[in-house]
Protein backbone atom coordinates (compact mmCIF):
# COMPACT_ATOMS: atom_id res chain seq x y z
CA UNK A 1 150.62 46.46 54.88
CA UNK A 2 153.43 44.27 53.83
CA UNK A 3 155.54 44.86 56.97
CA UNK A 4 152.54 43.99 58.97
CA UNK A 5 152.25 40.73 57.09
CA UNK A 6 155.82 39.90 57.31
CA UNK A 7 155.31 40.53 61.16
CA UNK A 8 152.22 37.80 61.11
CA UNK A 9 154.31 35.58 58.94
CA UNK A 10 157.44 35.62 61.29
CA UNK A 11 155.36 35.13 64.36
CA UNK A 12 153.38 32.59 62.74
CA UNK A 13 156.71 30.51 61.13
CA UNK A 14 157.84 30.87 65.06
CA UNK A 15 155.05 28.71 66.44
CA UNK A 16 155.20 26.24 63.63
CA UNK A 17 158.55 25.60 64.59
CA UNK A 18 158.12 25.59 68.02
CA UNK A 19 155.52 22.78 67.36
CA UNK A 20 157.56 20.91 65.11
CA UNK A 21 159.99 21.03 68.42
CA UNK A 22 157.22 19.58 70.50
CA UNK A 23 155.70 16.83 67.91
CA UNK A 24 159.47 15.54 67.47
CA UNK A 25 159.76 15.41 71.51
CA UNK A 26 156.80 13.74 71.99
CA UNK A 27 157.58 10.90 68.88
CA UNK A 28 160.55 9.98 70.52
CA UNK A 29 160.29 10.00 73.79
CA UNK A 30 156.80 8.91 74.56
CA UNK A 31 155.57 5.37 73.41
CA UNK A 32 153.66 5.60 70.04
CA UNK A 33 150.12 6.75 71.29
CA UNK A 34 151.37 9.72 72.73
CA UNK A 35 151.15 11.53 69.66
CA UNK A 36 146.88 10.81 69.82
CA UNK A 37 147.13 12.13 72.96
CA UNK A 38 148.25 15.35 72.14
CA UNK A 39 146.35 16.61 69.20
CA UNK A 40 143.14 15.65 71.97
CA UNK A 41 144.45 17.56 74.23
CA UNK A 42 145.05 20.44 71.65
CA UNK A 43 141.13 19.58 70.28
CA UNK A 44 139.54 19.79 73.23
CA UNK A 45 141.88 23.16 74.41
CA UNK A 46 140.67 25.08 71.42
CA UNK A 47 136.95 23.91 72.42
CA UNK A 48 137.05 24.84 75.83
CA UNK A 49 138.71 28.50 75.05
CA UNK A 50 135.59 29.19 72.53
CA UNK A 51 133.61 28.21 75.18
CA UNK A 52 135.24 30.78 77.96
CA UNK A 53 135.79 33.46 75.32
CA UNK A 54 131.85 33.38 75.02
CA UNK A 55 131.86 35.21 71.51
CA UNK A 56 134.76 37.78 72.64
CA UNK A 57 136.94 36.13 70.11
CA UNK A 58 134.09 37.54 67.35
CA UNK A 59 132.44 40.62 69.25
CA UNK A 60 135.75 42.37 70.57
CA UNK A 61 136.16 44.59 67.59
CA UNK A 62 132.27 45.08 67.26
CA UNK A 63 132.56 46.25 70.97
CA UNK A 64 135.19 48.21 71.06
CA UNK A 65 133.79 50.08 67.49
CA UNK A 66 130.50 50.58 69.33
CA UNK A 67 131.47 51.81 72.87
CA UNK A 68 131.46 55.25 73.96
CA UNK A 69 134.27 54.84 76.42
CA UNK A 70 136.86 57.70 75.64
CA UNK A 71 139.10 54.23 76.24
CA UNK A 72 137.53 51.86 74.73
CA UNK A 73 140.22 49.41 74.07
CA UNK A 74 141.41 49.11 77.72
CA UNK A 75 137.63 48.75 78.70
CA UNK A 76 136.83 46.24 76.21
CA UNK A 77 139.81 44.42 77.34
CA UNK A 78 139.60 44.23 81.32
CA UNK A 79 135.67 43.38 81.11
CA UNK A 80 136.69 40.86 78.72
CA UNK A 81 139.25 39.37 81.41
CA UNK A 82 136.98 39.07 83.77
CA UNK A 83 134.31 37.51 82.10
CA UNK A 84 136.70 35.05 80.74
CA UNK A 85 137.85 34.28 84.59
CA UNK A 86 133.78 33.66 85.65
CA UNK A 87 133.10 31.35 82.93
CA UNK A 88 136.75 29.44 83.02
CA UNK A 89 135.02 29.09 87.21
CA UNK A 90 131.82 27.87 85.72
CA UNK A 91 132.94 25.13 83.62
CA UNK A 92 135.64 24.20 86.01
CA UNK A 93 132.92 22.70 87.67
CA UNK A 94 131.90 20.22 85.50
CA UNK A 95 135.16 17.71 85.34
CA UNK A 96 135.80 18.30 89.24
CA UNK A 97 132.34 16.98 89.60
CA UNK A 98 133.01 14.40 86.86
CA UNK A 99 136.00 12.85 87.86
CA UNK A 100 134.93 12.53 92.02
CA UNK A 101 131.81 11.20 90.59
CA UNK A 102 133.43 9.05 88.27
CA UNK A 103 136.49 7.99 90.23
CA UNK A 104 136.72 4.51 89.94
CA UNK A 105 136.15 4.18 86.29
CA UNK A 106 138.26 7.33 84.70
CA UNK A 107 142.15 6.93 84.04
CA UNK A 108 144.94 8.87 84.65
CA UNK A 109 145.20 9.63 81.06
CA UNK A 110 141.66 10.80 81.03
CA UNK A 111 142.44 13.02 84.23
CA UNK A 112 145.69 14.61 82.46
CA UNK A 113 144.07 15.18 79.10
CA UNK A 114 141.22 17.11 80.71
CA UNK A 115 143.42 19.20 83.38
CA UNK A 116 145.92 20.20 80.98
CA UNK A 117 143.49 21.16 78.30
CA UNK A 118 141.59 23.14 80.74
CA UNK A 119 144.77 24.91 81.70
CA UNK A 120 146.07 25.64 77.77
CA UNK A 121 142.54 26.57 76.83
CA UNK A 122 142.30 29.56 80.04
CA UNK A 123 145.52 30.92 78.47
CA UNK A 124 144.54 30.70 75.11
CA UNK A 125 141.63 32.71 75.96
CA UNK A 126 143.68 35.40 77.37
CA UNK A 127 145.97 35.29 74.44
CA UNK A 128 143.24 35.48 72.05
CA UNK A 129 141.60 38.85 74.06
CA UNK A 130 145.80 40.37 74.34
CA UNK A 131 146.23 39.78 70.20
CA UNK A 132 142.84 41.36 69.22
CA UNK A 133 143.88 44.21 71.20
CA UNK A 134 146.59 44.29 69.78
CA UNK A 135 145.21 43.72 66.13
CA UNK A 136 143.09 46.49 66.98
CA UNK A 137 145.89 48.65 67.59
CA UNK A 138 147.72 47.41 64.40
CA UNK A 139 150.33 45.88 66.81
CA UNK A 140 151.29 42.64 65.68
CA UNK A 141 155.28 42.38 67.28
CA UNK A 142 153.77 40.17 70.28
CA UNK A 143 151.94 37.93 68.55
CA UNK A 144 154.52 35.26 68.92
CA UNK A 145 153.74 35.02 72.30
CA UNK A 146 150.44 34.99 72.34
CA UNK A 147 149.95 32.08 69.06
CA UNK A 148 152.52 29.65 70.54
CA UNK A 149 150.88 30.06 74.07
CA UNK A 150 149.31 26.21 74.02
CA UNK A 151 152.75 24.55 72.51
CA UNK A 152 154.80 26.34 75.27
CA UNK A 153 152.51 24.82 77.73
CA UNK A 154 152.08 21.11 76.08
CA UNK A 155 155.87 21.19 75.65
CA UNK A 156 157.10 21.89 79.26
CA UNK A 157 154.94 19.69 80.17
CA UNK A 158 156.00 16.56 77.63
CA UNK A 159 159.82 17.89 79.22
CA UNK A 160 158.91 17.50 82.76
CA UNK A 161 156.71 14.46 82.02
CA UNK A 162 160.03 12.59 80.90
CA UNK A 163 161.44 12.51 83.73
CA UNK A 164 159.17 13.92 87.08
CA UNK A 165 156.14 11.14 88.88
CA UNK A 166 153.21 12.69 88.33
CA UNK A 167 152.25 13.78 91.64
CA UNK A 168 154.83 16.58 90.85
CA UNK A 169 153.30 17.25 87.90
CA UNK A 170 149.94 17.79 89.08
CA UNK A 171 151.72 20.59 92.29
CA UNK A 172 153.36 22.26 89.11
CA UNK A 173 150.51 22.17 87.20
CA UNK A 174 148.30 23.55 89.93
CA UNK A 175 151.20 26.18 90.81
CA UNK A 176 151.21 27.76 87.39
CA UNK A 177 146.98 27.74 87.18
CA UNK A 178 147.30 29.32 90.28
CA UNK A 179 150.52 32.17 89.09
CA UNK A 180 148.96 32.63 85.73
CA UNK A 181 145.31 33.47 87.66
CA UNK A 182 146.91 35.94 89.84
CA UNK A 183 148.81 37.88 86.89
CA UNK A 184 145.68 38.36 84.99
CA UNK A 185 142.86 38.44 86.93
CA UNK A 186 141.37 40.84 89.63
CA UNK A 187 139.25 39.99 92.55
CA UNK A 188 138.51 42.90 93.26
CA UNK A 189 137.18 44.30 90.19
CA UNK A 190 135.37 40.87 89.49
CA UNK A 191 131.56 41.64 89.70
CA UNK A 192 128.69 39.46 88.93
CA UNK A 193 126.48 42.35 87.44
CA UNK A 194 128.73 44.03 85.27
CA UNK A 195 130.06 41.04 83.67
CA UNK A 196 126.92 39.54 82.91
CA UNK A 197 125.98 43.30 81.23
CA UNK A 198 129.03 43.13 79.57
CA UNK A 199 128.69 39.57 78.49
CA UNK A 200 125.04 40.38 77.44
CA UNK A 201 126.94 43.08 75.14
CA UNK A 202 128.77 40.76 73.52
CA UNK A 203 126.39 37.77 73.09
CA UNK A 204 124.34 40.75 71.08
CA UNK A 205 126.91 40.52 68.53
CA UNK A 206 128.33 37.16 68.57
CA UNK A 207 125.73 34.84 69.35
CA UNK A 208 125.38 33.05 66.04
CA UNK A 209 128.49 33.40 65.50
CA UNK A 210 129.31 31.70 69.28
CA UNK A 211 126.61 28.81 68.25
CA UNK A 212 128.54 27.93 65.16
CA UNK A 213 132.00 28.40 66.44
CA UNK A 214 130.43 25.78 69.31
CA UNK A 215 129.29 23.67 66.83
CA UNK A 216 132.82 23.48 64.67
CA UNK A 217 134.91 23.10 67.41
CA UNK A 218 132.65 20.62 69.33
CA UNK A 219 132.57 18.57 66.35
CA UNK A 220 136.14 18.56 66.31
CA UNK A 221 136.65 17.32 69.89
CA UNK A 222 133.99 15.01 69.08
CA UNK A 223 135.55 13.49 65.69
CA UNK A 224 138.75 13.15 68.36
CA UNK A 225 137.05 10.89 71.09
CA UNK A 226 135.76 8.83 68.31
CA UNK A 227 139.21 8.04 66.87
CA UNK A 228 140.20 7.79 70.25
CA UNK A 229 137.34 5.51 71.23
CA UNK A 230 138.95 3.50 67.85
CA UNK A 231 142.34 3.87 68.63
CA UNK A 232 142.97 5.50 65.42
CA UNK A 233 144.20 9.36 66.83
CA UNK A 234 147.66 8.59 66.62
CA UNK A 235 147.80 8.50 62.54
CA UNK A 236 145.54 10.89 62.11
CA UNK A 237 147.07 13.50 64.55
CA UNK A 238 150.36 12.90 63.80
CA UNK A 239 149.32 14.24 59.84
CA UNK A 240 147.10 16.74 60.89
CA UNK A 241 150.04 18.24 62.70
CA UNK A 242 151.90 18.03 59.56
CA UNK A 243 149.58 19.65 57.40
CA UNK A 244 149.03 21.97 60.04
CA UNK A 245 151.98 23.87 58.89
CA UNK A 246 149.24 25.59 56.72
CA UNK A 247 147.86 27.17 58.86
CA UNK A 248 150.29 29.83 58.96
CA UNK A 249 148.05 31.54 56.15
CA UNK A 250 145.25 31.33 58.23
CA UNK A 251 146.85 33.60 61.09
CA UNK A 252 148.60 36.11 58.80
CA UNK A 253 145.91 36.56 56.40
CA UNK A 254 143.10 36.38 58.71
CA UNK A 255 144.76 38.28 62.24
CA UNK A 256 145.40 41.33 59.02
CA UNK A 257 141.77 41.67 57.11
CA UNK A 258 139.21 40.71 59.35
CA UNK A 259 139.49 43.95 61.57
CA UNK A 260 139.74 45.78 58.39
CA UNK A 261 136.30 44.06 57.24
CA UNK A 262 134.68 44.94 60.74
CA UNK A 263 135.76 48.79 59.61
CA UNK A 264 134.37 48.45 56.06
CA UNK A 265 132.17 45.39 55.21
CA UNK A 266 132.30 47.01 51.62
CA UNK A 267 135.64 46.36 50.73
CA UNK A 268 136.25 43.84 48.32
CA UNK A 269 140.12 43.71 48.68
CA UNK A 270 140.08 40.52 50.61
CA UNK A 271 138.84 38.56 47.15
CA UNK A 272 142.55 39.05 45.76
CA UNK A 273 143.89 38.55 49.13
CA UNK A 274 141.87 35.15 49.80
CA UNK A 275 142.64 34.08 46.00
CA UNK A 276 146.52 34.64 46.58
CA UNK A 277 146.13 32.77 49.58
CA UNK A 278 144.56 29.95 48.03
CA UNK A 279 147.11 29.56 45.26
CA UNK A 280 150.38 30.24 47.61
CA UNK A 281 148.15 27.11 50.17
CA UNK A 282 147.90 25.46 46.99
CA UNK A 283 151.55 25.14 46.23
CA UNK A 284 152.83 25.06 49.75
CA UNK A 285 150.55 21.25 49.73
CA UNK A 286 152.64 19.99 46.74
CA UNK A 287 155.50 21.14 48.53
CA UNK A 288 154.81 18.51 51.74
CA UNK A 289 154.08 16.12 49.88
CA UNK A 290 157.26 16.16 47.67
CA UNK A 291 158.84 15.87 50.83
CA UNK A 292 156.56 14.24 53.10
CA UNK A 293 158.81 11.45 54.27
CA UNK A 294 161.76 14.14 55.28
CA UNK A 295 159.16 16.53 57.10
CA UNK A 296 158.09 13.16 58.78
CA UNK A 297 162.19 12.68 60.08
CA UNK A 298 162.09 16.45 61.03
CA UNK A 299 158.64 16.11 63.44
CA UNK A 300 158.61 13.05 64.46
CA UNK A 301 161.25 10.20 63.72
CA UNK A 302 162.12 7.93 60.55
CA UNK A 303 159.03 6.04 59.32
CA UNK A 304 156.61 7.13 61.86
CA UNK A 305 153.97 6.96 59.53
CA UNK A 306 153.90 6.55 55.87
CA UNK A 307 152.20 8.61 52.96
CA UNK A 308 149.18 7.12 52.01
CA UNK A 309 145.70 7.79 50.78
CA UNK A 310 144.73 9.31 54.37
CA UNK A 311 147.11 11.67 54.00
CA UNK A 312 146.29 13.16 50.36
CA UNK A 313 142.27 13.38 51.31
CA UNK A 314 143.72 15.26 54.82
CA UNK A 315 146.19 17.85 52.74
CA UNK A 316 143.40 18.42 49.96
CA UNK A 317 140.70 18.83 52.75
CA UNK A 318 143.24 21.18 55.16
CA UNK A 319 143.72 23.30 51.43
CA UNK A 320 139.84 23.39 51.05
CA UNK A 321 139.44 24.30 54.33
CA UNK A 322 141.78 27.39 54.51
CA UNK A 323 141.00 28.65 51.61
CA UNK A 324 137.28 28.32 51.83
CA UNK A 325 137.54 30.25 55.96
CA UNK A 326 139.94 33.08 54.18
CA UNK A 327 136.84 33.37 51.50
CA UNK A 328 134.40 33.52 54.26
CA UNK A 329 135.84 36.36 56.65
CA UNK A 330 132.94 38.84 54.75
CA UNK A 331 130.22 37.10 55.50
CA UNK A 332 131.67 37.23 58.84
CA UNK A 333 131.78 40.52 58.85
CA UNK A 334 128.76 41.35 57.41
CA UNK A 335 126.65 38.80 60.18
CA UNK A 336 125.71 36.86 57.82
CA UNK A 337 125.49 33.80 59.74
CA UNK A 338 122.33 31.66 58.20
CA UNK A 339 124.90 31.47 55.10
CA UNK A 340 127.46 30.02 57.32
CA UNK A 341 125.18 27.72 58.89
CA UNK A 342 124.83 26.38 55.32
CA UNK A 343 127.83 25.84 54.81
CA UNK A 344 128.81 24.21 57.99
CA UNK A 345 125.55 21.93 57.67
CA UNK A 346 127.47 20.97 53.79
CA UNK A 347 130.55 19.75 55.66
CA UNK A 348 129.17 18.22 58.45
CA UNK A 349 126.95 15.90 56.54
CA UNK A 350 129.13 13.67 54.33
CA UNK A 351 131.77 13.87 57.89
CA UNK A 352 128.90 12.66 60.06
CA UNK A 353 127.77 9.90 57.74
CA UNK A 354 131.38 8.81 57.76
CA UNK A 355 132.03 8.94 61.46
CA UNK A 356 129.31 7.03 62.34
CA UNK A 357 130.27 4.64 59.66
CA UNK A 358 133.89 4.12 61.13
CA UNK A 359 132.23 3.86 64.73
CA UNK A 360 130.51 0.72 63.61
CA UNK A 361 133.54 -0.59 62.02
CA UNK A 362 131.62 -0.61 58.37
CA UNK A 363 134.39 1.58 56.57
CA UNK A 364 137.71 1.92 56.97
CA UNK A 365 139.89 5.21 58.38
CA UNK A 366 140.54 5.85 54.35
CA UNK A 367 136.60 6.29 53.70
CA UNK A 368 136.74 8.56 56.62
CA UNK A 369 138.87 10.85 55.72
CA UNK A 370 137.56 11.07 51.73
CA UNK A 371 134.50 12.34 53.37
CA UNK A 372 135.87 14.94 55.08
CA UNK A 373 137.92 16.08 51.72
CA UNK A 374 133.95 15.75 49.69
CA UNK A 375 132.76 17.54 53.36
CA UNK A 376 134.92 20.59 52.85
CA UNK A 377 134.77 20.55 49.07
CA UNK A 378 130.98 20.59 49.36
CA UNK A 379 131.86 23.84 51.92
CA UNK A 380 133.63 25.44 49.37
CA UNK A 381 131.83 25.07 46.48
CA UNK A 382 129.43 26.85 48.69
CA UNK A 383 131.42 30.20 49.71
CA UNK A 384 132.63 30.54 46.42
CA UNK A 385 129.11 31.03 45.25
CA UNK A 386 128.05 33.46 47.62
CA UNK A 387 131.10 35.33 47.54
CA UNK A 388 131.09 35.55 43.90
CA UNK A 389 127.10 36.18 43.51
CA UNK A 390 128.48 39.40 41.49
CA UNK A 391 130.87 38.12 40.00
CA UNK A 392 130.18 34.89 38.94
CA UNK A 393 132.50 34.19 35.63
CA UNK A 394 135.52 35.02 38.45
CA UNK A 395 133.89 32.61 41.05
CA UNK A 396 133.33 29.76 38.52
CA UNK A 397 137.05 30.16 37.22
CA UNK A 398 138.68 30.42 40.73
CA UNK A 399 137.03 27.04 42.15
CA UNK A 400 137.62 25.12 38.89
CA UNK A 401 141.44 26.51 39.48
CA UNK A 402 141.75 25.23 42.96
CA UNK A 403 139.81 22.43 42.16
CA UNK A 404 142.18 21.56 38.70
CA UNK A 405 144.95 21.96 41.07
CA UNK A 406 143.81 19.04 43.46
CA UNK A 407 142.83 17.17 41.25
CA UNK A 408 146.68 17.11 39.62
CA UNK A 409 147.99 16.82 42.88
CA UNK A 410 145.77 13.55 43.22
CA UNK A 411 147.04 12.12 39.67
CA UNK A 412 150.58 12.40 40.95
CA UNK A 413 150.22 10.04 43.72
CA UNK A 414 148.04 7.94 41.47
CA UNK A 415 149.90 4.63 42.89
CA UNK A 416 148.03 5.94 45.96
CA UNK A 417 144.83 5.64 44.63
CA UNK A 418 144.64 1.80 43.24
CA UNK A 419 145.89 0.43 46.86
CA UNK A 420 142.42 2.52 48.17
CA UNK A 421 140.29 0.37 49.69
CA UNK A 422 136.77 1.48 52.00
């Protein structure tokens, strides 16, 4: 077990730096919005992959545990490749029709945002079939590769960008859609009926998990082209990527136990794992913002934002969020999904009422943000509970931990708190 971590960990501390590389690139050599740019881009990527994947990224190990195939991970795999390849065609669609459509009104921005995401988000899908194979296999020394997939792309790009016209761009763009196509997909064994079996298979056992992964994802692009629409990405993106550094707990903890829950729904290991988790997130968050101004001059450049009240309600609600997903891989699992839908509904409300507040310019981007952090504390207040229906003494004492935790973290930055304003 604990090489196999240390294997997540390594590939994981691999891509953060490799996005650190990128962030700092794009901070000082693009003008200012740049930034806003690419954490859309990176929104609307993941979006478009869940939508491609069509529940792969959730059935593959239900599908693979419940074929008879003598191989049934190379058969979940290529039927999963080619069904990603007929829906990537599908939706491809849609902007080509868009944009001709739409020609006179949509910018060049708007055009590059959408092709490039459309690009990252095929090969993320890809990636995310190759590492659950992988997973499955309990393989985890090419996982590099497939987790820093999107900042490789988004970073050759922001290289060439600096210094190539665009209409070479879009002929290298097109070039490696049309190499990366041709490595991994077949025409030959691309057939309308068996995919549509096979994706039939797999809708059977992800489809509400597919809804809500829809739903969380799409209300993540959407929460983007709001703060686009309000020219406020840039701030907000440029911490999110900062506090995305997280997320490294996400991929080691998550890539390791949730194939061992799909083998035994039972186990209760993953509490202590999700509660270390939550702790080491915990401290890790007290740790940034020690030394958020030097991790700004590492990522980006010298004062290119401050530490202010946005950025304590982000960490707290990027802590709340991790450790409230890690919590949640059982009911996963177990397809519990009308629990999940609960808790989803708890995070989206207080967000919603905030976004549309912001929209009409009747709160400011601090309000915003606080209800995201009351958003996922309302989320996982929630899990806790359920998690802990047994075990309730333990569940009560864990979220009043985390909770005690944040709620120090807040004091220290109290000089924070009197310059908050809505």
């Amino acid at each position: 077990m604990a090489f196999k971590l240390i294997q997540l960990f390594l590939s994981s501390f691999g891509v953060i730096l490799l996005g650190i590389l990128l962030s700092k690139y794009t901070a000082n050599y693009y003008p200012f919005e740049y930034v806003g740019y690419l954490g859309t881009v990176k929104a609307y990527s993941v979006f478009l992959s869940n939508v491609f994947l069509l529940g792969l990224n959730y059935s593959f190990f239900f599908l693979i545990k419940n074929s008879s195939e003598n191989e049934a991970v190379t058969d979940v795999y290529q039927k999963s490749i080619n069904l990603i390849f007929l829906v990537f065609l599908l939706f491809l669609l849609v902007p080509i029709c868009y944009f001709y459509f739409n020609k006179a009104v949509v910018s060049s921005h708007e055009v590059a945002i959408v092709s490039i995401a459309f690009f990252c988000a095929l090969v993320l899908s890809v990636c995310s079939v190759l590492a659950k194979r992988d997973a499955y296999n309990n393989d985890y020394g090419r996982f590099f590769i497939y987790t820093s997939s999107n900042n490789i792309i988004l970073l050759l790009f922001a290289l060439l960008g600096s210094f190539l016209y665009t209409g070479m761009l879009v002929f290298i763009f097109v070039l490696l859609l049309i190499i990366f196509i041709l490595a991994f997909f077949s025409f030959k064994s691309l057939k309308l009926a068996p995919c549509l079996d096979f994706a039939k298979k797999s809708m059977s056992y992800a489809k509400f998990f597919y809804l809500h992964l829809f739903l969380s994802t799409g209300f993540l692009a959407f929460i983007q082209f709001v703060l686009n629409s309000k020219s406020m990405s840039t701030e907000f993106n440029a911490l999110i990527t900062i506090f995305s550094l997280l997320n490294v707990a996400t991929v080691v903890v998550g890539n390791y136990i949730f194939p061992k829950l799909v083998a035994n729904s039972e186990s209760e290991g993953h509490l202590f794992l999700s509660e270390l988790t939550a702790i080491c997130v915990l401290l890790a968050s007290f740790f940034i913002l020690f030394f958020f101004d030097f991790g700004v001059r590492i990522i980006f450049k010298e004062n290119f934002i401050q530490l202010t009240i946005i950025s304590v309600f982000l960490l707290q609600s990027k802590v709340l969020e991790i450790s409230s997903g890690i919590l949640g891989y059982k009911l996963s699992s177990k397809l519990q999904f009308k629990k999940i839908y609960v808790g989803f509904a708890l995070y989206c409300l207080p967000t919603l009422v905030g976004l549309a507040l912001l929209y009409y310019d009747l709160v400011t981007l601090n309000t915003f943000c606080l209800s995201i952090l009351i958003g996922w504390a309302l989320h996982y207040l929630y899990i806790v509970i359920v998690s802990y229906s047994s075990q309730k003494l333990r569940g009560t004492f864990v979220f009043l931990s985390l909770i005690l935790g944040l709620s120090i973290q807040y004091y220290f930055l109290i000089d924070l708190v009197q310059g908050f304003t809505l």
